[in-house]
PDB file of N, CA and C in Angstrom:
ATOM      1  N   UNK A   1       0.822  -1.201   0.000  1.00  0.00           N
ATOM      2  CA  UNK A   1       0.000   0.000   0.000  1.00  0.00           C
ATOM      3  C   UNK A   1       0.868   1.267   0.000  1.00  0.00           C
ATOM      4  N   UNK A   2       2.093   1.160   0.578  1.00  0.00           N
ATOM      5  CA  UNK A   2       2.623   2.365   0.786  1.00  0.00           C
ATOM      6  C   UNK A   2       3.581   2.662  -0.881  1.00  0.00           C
ATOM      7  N   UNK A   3       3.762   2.044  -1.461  1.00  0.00           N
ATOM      8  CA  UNK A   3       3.838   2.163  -3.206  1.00  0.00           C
ATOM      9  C   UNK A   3       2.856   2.489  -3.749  1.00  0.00           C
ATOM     10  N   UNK A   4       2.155   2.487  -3.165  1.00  0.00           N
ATOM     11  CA  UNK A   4       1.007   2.836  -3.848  1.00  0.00           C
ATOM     12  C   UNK A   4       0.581   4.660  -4.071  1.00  0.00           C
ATOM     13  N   UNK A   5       0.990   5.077  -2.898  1.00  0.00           N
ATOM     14  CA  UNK A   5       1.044   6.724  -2.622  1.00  0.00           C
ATOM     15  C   UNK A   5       2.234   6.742  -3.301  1.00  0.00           C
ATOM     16  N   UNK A   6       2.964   6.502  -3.176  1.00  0.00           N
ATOM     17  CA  UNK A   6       4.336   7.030  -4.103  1.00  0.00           C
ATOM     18  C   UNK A   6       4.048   6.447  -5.753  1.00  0.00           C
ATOM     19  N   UNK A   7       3.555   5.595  -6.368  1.00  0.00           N
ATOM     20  CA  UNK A   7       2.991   5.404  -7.695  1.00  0.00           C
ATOM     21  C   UNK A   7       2.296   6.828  -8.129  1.00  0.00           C
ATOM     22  N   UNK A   8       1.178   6.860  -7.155  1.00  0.00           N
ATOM     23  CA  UNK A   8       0.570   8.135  -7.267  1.00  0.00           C
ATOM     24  C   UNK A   8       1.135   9.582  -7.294  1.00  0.00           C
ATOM     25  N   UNK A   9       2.177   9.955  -6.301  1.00  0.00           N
ATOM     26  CA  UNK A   9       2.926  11.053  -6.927  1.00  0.00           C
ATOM     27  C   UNK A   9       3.583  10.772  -7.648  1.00  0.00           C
ATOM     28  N   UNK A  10       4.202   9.961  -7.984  1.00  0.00           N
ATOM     29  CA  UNK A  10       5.525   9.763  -8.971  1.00  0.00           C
ATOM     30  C   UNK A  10       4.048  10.305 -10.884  1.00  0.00           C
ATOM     31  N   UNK A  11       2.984   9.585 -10.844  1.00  0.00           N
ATOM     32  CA  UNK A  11       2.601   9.977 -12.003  1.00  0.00           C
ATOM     33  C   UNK A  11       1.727  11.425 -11.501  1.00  0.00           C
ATOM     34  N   UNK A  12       1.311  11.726 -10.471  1.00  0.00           N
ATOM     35  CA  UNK A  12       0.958  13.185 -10.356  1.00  0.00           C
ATOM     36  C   UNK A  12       1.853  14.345 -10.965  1.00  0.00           C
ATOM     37  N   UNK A  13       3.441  13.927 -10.632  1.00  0.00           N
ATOM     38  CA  UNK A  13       4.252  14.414 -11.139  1.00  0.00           C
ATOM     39  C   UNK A  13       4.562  14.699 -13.034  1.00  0.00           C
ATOM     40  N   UNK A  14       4.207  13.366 -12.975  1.00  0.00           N
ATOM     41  CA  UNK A  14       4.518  12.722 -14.927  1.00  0.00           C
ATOM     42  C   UNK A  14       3.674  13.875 -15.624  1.00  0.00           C
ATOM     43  N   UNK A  15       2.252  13.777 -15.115  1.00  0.00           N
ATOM     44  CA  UNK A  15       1.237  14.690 -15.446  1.00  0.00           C
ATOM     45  C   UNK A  15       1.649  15.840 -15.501  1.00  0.00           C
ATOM     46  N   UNK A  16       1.817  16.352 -14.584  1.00  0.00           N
ATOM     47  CA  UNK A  16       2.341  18.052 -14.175  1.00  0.00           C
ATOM     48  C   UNK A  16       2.952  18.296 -15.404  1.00  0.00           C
ATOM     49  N   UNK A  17       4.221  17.179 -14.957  1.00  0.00           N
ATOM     50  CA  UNK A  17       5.032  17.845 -16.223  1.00  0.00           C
ATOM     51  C   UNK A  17       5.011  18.042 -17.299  1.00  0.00           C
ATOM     52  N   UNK A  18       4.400  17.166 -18.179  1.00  0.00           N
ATOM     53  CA  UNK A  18       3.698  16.541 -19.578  1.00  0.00           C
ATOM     54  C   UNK A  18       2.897  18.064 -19.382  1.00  0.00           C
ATOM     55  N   UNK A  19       2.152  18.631 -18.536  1.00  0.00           N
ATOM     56  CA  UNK A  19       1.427  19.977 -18.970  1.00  0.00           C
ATOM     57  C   UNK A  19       2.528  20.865 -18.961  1.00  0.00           C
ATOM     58  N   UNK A  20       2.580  21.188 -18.094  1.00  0.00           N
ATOM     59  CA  UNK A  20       3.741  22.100 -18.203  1.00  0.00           C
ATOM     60  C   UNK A  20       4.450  22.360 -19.876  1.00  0.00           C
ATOM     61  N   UNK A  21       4.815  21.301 -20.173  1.00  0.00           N
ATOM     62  CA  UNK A  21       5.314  21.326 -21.789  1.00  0.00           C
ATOM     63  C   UNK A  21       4.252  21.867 -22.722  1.00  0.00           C
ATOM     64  N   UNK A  22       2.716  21.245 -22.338  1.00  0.00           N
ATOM     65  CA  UNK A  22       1.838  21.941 -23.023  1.00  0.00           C
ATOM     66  C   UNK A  22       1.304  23.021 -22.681  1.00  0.00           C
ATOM     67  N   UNK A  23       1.964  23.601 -21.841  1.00  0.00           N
ATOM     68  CA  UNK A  23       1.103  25.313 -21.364  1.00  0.00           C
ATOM     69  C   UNK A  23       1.625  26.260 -21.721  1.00  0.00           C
ATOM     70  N   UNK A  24       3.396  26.191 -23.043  1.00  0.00           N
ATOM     71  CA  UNK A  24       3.675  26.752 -23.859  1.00  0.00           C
ATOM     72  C   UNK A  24       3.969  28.263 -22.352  1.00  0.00           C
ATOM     73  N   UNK A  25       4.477  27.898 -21.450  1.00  0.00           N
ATOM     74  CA  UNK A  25       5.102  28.549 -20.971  1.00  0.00           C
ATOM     75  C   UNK A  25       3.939  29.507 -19.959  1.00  0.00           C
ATOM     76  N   UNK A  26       3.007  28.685 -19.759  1.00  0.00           N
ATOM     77  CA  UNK A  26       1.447  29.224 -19.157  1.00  0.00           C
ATOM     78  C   UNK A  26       1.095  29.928 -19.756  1.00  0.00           C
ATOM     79  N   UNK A  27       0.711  29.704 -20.910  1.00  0.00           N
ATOM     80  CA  UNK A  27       0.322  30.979 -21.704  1.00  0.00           C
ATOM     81  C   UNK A  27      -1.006  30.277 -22.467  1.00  0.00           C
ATOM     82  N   UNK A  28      -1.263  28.864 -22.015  1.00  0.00           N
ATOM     83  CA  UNK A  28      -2.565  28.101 -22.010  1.00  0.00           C
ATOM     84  C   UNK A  28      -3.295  27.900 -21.402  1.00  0.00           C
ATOM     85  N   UNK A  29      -4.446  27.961 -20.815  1.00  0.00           N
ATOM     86  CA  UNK A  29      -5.397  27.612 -19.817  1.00  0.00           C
ATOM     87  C   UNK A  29      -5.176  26.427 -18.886  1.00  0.00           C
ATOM     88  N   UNK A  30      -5.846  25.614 -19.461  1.00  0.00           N
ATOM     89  CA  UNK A  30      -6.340  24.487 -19.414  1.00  0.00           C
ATOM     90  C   UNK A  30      -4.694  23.452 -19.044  1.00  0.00           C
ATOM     91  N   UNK A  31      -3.813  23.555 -19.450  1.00  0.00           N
ATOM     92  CA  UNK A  31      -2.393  22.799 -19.287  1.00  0.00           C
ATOM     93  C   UNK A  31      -1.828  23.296 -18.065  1.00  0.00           C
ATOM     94  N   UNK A  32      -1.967  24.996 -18.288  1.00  0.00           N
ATOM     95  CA  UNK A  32      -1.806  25.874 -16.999  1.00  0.00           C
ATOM     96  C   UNK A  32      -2.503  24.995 -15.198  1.00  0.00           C
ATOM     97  N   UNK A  33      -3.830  25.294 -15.893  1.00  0.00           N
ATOM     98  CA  UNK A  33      -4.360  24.487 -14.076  1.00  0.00           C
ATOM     99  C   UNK A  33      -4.029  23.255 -14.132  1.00  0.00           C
ATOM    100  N   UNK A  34      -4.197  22.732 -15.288  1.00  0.00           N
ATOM    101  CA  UNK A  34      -3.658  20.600 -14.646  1.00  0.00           C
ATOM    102  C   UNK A  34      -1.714  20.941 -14.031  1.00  0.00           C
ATOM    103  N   UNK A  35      -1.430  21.519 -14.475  1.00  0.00           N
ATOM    104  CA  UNK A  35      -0.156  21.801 -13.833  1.00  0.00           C
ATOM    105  C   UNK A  35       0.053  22.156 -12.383  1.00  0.00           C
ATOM    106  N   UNK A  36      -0.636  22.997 -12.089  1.00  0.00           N
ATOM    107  CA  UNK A  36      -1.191  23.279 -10.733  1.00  0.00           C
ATOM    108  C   UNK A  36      -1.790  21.979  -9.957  1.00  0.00           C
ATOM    109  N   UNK A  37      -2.383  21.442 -10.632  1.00  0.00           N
ATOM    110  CA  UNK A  37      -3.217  20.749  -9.850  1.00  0.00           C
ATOM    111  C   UNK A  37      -2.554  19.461  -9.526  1.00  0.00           C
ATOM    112  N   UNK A  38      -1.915  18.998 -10.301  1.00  0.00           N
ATOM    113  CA  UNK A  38      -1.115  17.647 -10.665  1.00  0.00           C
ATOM    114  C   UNK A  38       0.300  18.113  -9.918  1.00  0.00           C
ATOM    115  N   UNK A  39       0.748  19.070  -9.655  1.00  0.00           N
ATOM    116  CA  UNK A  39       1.767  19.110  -8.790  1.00  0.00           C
ATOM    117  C   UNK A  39       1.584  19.227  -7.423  1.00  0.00           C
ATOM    118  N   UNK A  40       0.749  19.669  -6.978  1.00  0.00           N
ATOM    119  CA  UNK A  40      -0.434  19.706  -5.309  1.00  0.00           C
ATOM    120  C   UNK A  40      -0.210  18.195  -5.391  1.00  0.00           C
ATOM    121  N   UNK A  41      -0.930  17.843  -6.183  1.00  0.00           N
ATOM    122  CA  UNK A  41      -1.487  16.212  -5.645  1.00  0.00           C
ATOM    123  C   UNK A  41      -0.158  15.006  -5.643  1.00  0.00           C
ATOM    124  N   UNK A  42       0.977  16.001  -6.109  1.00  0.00           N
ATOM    125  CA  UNK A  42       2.449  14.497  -6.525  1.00  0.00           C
ATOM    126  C   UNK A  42       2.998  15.003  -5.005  1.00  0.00           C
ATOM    127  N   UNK A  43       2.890  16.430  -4.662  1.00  0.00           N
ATOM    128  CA  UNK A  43       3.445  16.762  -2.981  1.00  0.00           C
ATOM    129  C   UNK A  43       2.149  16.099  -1.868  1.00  0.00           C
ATOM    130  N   UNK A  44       1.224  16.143  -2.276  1.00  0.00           N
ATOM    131  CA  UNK A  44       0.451  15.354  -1.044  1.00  0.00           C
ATOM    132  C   UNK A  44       0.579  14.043  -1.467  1.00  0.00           C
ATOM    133  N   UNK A  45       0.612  13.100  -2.314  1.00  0.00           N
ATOM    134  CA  UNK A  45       0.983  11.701  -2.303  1.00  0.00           C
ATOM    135  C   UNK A  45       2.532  12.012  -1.682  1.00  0.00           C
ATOM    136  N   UNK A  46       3.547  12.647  -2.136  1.00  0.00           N
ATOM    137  CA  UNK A  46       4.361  12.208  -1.826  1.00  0.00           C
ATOM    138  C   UNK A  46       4.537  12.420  -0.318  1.00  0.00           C
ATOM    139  N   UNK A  47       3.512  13.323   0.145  1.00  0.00           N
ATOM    140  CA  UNK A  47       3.905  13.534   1.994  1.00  0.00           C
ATOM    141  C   UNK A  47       3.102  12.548   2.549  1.00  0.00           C
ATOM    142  N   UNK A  48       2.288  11.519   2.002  1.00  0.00           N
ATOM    143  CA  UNK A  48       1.695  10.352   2.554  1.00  0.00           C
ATOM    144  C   UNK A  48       2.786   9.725   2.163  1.00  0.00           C
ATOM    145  N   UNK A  49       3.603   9.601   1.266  1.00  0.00           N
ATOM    146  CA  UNK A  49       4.358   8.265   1.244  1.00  0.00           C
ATOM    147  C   UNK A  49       5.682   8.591   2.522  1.00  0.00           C
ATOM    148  N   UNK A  50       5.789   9.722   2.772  1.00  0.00           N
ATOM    149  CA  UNK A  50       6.669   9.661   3.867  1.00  0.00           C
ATOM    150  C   UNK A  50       6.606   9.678   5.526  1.00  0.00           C
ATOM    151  N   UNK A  51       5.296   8.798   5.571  1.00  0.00           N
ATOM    152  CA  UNK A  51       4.653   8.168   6.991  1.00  0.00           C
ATOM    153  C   UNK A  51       5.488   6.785   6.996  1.00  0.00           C
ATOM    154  N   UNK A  52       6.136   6.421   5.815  1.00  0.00           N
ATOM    155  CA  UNK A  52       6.339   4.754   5.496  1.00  0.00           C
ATOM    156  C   UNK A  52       7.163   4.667   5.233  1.00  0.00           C
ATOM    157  N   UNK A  53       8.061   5.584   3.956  1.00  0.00           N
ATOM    158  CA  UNK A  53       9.343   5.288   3.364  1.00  0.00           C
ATOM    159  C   UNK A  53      10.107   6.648   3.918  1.00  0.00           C
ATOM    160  N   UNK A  54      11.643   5.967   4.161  1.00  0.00           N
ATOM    161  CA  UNK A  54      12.585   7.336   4.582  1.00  0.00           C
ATOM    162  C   UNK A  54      12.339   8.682   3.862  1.00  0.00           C
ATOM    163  N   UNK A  55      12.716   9.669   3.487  1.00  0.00           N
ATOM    164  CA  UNK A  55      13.026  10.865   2.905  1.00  0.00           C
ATOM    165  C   UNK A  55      13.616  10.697   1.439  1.00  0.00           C
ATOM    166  N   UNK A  56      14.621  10.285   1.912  1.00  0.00           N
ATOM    167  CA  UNK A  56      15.733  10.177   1.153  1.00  0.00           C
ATOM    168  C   UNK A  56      15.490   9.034  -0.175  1.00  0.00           C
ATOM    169  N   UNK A  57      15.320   7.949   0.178  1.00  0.00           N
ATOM    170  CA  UNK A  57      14.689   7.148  -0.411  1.00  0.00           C
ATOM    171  C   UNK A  57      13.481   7.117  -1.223  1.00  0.00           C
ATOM    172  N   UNK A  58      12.194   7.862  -0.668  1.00  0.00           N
ATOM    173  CA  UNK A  58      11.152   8.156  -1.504  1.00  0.00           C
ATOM    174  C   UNK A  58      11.854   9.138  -2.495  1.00  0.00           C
ATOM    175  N   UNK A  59      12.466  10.108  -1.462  1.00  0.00           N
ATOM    176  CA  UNK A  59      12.403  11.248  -2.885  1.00  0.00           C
ATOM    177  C   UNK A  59      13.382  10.615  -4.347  1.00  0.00           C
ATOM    178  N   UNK A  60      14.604   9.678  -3.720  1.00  0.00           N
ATOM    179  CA  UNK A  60      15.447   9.051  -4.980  1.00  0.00           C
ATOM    180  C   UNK A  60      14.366   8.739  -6.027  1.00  0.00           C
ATOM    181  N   UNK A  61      13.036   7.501  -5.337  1.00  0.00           N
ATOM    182  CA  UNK A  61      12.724   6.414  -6.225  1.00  0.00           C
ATOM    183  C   UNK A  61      11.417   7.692  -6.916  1.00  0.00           C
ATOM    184  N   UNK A  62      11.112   8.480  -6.301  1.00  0.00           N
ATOM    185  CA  UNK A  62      10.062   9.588  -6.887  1.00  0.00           C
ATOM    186  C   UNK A  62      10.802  10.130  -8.002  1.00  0.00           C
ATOM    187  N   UNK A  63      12.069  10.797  -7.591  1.00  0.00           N
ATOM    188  CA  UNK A  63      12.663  11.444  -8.875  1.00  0.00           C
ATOM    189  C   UNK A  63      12.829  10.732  -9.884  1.00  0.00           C
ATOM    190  N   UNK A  64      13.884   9.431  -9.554  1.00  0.00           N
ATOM    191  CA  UNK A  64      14.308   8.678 -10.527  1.00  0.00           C
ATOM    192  C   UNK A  64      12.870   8.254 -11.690  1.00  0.00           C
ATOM    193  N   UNK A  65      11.732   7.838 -11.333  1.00  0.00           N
ATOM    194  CA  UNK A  65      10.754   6.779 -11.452  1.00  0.00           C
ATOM    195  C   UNK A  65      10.318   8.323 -12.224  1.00  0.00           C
ATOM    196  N   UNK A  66      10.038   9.065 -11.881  1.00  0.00           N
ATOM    197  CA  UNK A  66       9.652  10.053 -12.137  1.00  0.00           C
ATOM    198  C   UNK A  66      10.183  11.034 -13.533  1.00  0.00           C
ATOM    199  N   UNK A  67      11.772  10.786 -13.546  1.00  0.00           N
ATOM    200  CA  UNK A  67      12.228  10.749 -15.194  1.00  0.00           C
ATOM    201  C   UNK A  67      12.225  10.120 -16.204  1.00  0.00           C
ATOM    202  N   UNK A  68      11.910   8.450 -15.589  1.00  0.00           N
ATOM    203  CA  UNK A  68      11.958   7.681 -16.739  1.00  0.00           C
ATOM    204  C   UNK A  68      10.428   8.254 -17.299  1.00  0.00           C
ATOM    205  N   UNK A  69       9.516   7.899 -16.353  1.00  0.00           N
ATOM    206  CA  UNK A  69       8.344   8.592 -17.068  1.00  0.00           C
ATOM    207  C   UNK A  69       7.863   9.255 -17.567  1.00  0.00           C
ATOM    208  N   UNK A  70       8.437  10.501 -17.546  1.00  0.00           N
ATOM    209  CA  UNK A  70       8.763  11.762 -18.365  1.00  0.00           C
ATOM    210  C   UNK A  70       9.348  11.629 -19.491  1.00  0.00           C
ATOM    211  N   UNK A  71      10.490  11.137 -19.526  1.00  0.00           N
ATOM    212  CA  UNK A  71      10.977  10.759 -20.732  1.00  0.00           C
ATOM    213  C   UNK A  71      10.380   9.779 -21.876  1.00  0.00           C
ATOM    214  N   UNK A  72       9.546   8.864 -20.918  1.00  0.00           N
ATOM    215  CA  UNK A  72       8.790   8.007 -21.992  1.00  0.00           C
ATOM    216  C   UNK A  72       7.589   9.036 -22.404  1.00  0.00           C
ATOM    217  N   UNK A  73       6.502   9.453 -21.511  1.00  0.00           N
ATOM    218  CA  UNK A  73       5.774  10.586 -22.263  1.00  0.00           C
ATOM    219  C   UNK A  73       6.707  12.250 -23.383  1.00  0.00           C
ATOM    220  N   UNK A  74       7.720  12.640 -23.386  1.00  0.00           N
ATOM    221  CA  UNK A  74       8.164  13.401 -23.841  1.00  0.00           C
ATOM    222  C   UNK A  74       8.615  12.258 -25.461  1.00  0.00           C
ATOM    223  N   UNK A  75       8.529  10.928 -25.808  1.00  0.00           N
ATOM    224  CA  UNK A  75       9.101  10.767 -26.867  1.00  0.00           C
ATOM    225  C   UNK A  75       7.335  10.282 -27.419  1.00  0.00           C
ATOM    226  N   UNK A  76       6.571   9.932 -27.075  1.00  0.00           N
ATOM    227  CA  UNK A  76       5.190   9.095 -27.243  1.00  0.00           C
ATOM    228  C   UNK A  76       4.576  10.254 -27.502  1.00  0.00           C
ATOM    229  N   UNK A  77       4.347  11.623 -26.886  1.00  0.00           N
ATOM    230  CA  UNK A  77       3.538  12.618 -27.033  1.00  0.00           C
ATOM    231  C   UNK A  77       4.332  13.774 -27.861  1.00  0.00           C
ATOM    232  N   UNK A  78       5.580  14.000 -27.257  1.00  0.00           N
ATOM    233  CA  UNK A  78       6.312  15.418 -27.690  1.00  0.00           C
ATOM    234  C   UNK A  78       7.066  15.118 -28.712  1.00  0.00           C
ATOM    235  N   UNK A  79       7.534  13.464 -29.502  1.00  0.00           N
ATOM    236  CA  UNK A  79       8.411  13.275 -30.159  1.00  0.00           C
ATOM    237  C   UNK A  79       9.787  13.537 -29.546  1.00  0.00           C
ATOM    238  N   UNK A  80      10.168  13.500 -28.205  1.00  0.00           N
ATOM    239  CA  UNK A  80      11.959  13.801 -27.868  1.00  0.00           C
ATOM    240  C   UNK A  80      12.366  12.954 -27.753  1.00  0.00           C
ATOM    241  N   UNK A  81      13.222  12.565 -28.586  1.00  0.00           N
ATOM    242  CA  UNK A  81      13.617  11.141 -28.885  1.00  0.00           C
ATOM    243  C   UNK A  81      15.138  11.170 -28.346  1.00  0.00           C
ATOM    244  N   UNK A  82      15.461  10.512 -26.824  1.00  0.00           N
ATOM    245  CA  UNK A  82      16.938  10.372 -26.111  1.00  0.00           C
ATOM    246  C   UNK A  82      18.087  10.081 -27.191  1.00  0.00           C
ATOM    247  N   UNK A  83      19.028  10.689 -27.007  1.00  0.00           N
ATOM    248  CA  UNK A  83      20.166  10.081 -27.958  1.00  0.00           C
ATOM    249  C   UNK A  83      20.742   8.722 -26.491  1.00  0.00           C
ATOM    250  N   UNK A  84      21.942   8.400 -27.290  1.00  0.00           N
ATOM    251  CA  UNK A  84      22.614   7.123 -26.640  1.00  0.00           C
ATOM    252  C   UNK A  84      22.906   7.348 -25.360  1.00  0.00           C
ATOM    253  N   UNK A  85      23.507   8.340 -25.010  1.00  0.00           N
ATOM    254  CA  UNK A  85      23.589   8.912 -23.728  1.00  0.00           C
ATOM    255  C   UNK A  85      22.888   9.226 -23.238  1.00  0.00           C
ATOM    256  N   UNK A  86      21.895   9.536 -22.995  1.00  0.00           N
ATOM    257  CA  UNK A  86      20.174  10.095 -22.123  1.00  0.00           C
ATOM    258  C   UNK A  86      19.866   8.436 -22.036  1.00  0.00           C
ATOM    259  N   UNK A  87      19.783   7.448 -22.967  1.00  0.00           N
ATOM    260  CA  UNK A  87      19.428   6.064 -22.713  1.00  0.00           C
ATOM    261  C   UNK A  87      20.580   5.169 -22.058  1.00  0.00           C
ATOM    262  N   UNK A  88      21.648   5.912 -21.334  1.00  0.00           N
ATOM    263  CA  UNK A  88      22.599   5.068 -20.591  1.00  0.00           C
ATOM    264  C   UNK A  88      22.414   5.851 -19.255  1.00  0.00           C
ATOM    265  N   UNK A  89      22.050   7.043 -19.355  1.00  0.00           N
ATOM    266  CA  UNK A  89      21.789   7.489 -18.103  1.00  0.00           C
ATOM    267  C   UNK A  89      20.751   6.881 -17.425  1.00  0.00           C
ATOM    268  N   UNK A  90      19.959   6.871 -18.299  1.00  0.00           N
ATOM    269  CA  UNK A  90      18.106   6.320 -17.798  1.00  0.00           C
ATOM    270  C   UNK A  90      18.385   5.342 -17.506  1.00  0.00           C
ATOM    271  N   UNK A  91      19.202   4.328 -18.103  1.00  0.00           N
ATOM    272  CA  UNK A  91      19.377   3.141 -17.870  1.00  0.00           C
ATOM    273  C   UNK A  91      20.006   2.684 -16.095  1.00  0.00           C
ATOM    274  N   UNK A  92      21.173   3.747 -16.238  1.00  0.00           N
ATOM    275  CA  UNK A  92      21.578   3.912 -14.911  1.00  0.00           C
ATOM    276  C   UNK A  92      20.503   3.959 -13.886  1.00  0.00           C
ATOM    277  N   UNK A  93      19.927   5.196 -13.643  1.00  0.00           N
ATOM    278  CA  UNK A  93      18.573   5.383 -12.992  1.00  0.00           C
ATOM    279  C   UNK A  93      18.107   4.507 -12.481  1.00  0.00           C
ATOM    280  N   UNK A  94      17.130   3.430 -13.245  1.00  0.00           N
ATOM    281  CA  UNK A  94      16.542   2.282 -13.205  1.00  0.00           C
ATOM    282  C   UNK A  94      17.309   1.338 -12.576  1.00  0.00           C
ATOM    283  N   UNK A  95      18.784   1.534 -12.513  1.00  0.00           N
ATOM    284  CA  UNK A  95      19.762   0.317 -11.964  1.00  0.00           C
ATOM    285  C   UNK A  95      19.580   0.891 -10.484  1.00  0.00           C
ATOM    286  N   UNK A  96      19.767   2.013 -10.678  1.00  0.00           N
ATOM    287  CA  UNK A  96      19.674   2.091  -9.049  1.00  0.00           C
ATOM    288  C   UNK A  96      18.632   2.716  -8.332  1.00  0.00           C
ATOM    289  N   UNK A  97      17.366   2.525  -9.010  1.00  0.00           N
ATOM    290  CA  UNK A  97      15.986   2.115  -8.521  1.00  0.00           C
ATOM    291  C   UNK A  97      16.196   0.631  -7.795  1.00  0.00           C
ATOM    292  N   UNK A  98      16.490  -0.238  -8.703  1.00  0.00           N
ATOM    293  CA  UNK A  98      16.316  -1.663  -8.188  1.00  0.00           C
ATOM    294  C   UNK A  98      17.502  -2.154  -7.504  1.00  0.00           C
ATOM    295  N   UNK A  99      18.917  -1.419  -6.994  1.00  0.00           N
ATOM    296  CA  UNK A  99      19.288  -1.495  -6.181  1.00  0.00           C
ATOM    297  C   UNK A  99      18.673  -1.381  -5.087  1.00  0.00           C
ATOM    298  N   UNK A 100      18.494   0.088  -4.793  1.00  0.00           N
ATOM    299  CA  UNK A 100      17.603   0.445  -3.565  1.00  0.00           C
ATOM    300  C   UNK A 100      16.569  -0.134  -2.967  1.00  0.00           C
ATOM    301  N   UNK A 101      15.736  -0.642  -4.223  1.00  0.00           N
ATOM    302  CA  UNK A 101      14.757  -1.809  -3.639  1.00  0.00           C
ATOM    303  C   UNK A 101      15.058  -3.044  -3.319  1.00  0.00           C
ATOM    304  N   UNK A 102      16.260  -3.614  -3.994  1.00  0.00           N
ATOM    305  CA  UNK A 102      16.567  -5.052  -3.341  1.00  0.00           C
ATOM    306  C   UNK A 102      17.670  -5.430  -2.430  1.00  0.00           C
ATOM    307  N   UNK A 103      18.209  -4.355  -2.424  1.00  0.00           N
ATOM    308  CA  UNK A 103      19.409  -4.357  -1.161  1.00  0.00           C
ATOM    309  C   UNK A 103      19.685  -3.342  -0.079  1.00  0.00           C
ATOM    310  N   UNK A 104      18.430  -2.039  -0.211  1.00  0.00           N
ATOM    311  CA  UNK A 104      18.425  -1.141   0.917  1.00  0.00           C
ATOM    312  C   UNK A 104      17.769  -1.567   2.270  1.00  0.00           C
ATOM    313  N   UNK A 105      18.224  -1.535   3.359  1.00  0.00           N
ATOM    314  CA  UNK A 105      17.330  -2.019   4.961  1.00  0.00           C
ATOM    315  C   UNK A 105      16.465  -0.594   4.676  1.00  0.00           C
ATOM    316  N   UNK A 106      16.664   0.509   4.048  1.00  0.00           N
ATOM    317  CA  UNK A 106      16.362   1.617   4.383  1.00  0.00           C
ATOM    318  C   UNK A 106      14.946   1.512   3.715  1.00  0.00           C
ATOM    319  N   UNK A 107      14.535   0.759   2.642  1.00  0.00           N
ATOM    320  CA  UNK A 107      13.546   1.055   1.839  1.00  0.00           C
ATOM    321  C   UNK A 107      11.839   0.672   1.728  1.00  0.00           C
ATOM    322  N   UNK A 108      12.319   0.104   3.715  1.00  0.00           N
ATOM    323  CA  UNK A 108      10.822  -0.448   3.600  1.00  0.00           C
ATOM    324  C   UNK A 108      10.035  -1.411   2.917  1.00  0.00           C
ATOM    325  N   UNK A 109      11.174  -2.156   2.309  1.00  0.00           N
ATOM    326  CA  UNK A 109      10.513  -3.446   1.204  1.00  0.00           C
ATOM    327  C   UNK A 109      10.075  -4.528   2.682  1.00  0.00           C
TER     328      UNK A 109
END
């Protein structure tokens, strides 16, 4: 359950951002408030997920979890397509997502 609040900000976040790109710099309505709104709701999931998981740790697996997803909506919606290096970084990322989850005492698994 407690992945579960952090699932939830981690894509409250995805959202935000994905508007943000479409609010053309707030100069759109409608992209403008889901931006607003979708970033409220990735800081209150993420302050429920920190009744359960350390600080430090949520915020890694929020950020990290939180770029790959971005990056997959920025090539599916926006066309930004990573060169080789953005896909060794990401790659990194993800490595040490699943570090943290399978060998941290810290992570609440």
């Amino acid at each position: 359950m407690k992945y579960l609040f952090l699932v939830a900000a981690v894509l409250s976040e995805t959202i935000g951002t994905a508007a943000l790109q479409a609010s053309n710099q707030f100069t759109k309505f409608w992209p403008s408030v889901t931006v607003i709104i979708s970033y409220a709701l990735a800081f209150y999931f993420l302050s429920i997920t920190l009744k359960y998981i350390p600080v430090g740790i949520a915020y890694a697996l929020w950020a990290g979890l939180g770029i790959i997803f971005i990056t997959i909506v920025g090539l599916v919606v926006f066309g930004q397509k990573p060169d080789s290096a953005a896909i060794i970084g990401l790659t990194m990322i993800i490595l040490g997502i699943v570090v943290i989850h399978l060998f941290s005492s810290t992570s609440s698994h």
